[in-house]
Protein backbone atom coordinates (compact mmCIF):
# COMPACT_ATOMS: atom_id res chain seq x y z
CA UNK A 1 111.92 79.99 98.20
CA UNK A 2 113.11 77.63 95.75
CA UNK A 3 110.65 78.93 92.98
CA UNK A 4 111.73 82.31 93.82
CA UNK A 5 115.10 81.64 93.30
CA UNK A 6 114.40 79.32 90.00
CA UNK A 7 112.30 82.01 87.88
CA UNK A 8 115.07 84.29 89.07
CA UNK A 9 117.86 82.32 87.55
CA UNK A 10 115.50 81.60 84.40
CA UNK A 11 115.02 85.54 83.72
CA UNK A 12 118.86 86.57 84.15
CA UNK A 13 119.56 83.75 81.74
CA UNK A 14 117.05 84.93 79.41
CA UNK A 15 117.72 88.53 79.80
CA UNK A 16 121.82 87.64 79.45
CA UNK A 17 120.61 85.15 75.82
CA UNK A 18 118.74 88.01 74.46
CA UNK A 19 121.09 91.05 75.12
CA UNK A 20 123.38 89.55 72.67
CA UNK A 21 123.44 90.43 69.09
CA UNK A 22 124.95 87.64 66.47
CA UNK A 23 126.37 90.34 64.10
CA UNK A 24 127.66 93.78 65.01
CA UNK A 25 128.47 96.12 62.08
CA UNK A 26 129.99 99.06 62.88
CA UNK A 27 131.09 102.51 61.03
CA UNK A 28 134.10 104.39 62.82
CA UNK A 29 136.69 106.70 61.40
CA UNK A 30 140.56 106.15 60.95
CA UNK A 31 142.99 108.47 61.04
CA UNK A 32 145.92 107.78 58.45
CA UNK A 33 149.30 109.59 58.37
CA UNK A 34 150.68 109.90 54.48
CA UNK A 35 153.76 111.40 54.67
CA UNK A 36 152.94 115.32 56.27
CA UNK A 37 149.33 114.70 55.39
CA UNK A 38 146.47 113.13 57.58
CA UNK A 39 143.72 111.39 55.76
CA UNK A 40 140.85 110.80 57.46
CA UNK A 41 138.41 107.55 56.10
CA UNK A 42 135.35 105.26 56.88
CA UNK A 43 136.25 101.79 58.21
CA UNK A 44 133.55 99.40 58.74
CA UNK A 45 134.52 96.97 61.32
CA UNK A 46 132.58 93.69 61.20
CA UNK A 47 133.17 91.40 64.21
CA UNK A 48 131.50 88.36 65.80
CA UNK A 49 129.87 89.13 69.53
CA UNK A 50 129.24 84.90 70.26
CA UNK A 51 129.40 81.79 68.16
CA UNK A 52 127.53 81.64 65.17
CA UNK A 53 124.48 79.97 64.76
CA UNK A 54 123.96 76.61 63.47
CA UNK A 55 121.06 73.92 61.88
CA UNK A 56 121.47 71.17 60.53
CA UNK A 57 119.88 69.88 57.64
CA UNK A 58 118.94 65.95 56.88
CA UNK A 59 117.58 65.71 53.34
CA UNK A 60 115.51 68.62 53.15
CA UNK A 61 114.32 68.66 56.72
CA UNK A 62 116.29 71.36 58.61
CA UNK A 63 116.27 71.44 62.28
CA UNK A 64 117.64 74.55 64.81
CA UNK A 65 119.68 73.66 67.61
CA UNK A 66 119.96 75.36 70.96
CA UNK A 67 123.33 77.03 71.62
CA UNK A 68 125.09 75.89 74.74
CA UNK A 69 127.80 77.63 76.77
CA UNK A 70 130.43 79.13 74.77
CA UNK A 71 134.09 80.96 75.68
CA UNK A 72 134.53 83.90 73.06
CA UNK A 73 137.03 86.54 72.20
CA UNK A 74 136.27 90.23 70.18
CA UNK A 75 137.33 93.33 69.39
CA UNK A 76 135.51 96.35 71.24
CA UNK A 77 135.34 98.98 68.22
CA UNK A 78 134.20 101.18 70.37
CA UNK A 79 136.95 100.68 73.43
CA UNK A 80 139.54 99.03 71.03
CA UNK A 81 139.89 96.59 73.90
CA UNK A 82 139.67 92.71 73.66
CA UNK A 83 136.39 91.44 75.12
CA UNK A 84 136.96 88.16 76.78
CA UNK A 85 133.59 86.35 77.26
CA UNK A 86 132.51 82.53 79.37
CA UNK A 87 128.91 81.84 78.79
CA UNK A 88 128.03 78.66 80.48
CA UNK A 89 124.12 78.62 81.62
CA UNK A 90 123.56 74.54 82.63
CA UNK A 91 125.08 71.14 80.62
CA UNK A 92 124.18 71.26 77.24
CA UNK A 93 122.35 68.17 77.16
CA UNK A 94 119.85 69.59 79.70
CA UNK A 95 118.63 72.07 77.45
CA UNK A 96 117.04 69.84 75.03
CA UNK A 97 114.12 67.01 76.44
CA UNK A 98 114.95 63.26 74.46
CA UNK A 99 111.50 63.20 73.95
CA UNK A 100 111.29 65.67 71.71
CA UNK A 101 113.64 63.92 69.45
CA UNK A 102 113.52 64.70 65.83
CA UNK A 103 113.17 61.70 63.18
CA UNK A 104 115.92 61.71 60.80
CA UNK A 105 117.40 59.55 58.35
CA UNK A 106 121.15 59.32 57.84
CA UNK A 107 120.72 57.61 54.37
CA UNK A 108 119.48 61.42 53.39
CA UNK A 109 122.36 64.07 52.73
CA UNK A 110 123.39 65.69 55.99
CA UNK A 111 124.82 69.49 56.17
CA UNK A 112 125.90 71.16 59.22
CA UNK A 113 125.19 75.10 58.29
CA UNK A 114 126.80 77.51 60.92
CA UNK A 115 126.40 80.70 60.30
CA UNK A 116 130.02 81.28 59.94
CA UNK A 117 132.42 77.84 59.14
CA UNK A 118 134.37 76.81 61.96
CA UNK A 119 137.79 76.25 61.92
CA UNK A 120 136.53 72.67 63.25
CA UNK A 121 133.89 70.61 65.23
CA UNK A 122 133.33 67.10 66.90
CA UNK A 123 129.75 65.52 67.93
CA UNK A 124 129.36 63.97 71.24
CA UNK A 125 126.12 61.29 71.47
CA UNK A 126 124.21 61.27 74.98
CA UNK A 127 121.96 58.63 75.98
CA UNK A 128 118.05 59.53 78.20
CA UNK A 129 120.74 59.83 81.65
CA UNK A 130 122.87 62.30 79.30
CA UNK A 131 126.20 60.00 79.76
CA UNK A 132 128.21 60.45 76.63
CA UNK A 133 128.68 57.17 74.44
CA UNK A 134 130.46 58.27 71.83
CA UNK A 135 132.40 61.09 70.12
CA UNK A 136 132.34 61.63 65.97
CA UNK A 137 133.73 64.23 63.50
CA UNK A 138 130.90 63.77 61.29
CA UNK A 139 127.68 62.35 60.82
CA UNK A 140 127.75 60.24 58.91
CA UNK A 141 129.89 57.57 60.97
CA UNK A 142 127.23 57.74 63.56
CA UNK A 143 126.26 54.21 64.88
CA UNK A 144 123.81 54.75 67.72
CA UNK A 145 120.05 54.29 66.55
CA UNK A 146 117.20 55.64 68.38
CA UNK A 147 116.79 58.61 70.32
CA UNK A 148 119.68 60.33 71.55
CA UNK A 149 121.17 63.92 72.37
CA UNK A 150 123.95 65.46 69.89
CA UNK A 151 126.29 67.89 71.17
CA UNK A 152 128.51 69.55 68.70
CA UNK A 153 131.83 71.40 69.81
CA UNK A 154 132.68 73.69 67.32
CA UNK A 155 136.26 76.21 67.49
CA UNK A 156 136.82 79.51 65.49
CA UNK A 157 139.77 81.66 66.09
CA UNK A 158 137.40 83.90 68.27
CA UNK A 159 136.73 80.36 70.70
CA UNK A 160 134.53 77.81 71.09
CA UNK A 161 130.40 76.81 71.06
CA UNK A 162 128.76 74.09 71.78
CA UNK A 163 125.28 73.74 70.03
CA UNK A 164 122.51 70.59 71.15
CA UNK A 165 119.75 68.87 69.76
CA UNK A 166 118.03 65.82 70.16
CA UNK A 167 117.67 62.86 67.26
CA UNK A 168 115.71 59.70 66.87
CA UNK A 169 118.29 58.09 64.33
């Protein structure tokens, strides 16, 4: 019963990760009053479904996270009504395994590259039992050595994303 229910959970999670599209582009038409005339013109409405998408790049190794859950806000062109959205699928830090840490090197030059820039973000650092042990706003004033899970909390105007990965500093 309990594998039943497990693959279950896995497959709505998947299906719900891979219904959503990172960019949505849309053409629609706009009515304009001018004075007694109406003028009629092509608006294309660009707008942000979830959080971007982030990697991070140490030298000139660059390494994909996993997004996390994620609370996010857009337009609807096609309702014109605010979608309000709460994504939260299990703890960040259990979707990466510290064993699979990546070696990195903070000596090398370190660039967070979301997909679109956040307004801001911090990074949390897990230890193996995924307790948090510390909280930075950058990188490069990380202290922890070894291997260790990175959570980074990044806010837009649209909400907030958390993204993981896991390091051996």
């Amino acid at each position: 019963m309990n594998k039943i229910f497990f693959i279950s959970g896995a497959i709505c999670s998947l299906c719900a990760l891979v219904g959503w599209s990172r960019l949505n582009v849309v053409e629609s038409e706009q009515n304009v009053t001018s004075g007694d005339k109406e003028i009629t013109q092509e608006v294309n409405l660009t707008h942000w479904e979830k959080p971007p998408s982030l990697t991070i790049t140490f030298g000139k190794k660059e390494i994909r996270t996993i997004q996390g859950g994620y609370s996010w806000s857009y337009l609807d062109s096609k309702t014109g009504q605010t979608v309000d959205i709460q994504a939260d699928f299990m703890p960040s830090t259990e979707l990466v395994n510290i064993e699979d840490a990546v070696n990195v090197s903070l000596n090398e030059p370190i660039i967070l590259n979301f997909e679109k820039e956040p307004l801001n973000y911090e990074i949390r650092v897990y230890d193996n039992i995924d307790k948090m042990i510390a909280t930075y706003f950058n990188f490069k004033d990380v202290e922890e050595k070894g291997k260790a899970k990175y959570e980074i909390l990044a806010t837009w105007e649209e909400g907030t994303g958390s993204y993981v990965v896991a390091l051996d500093i």
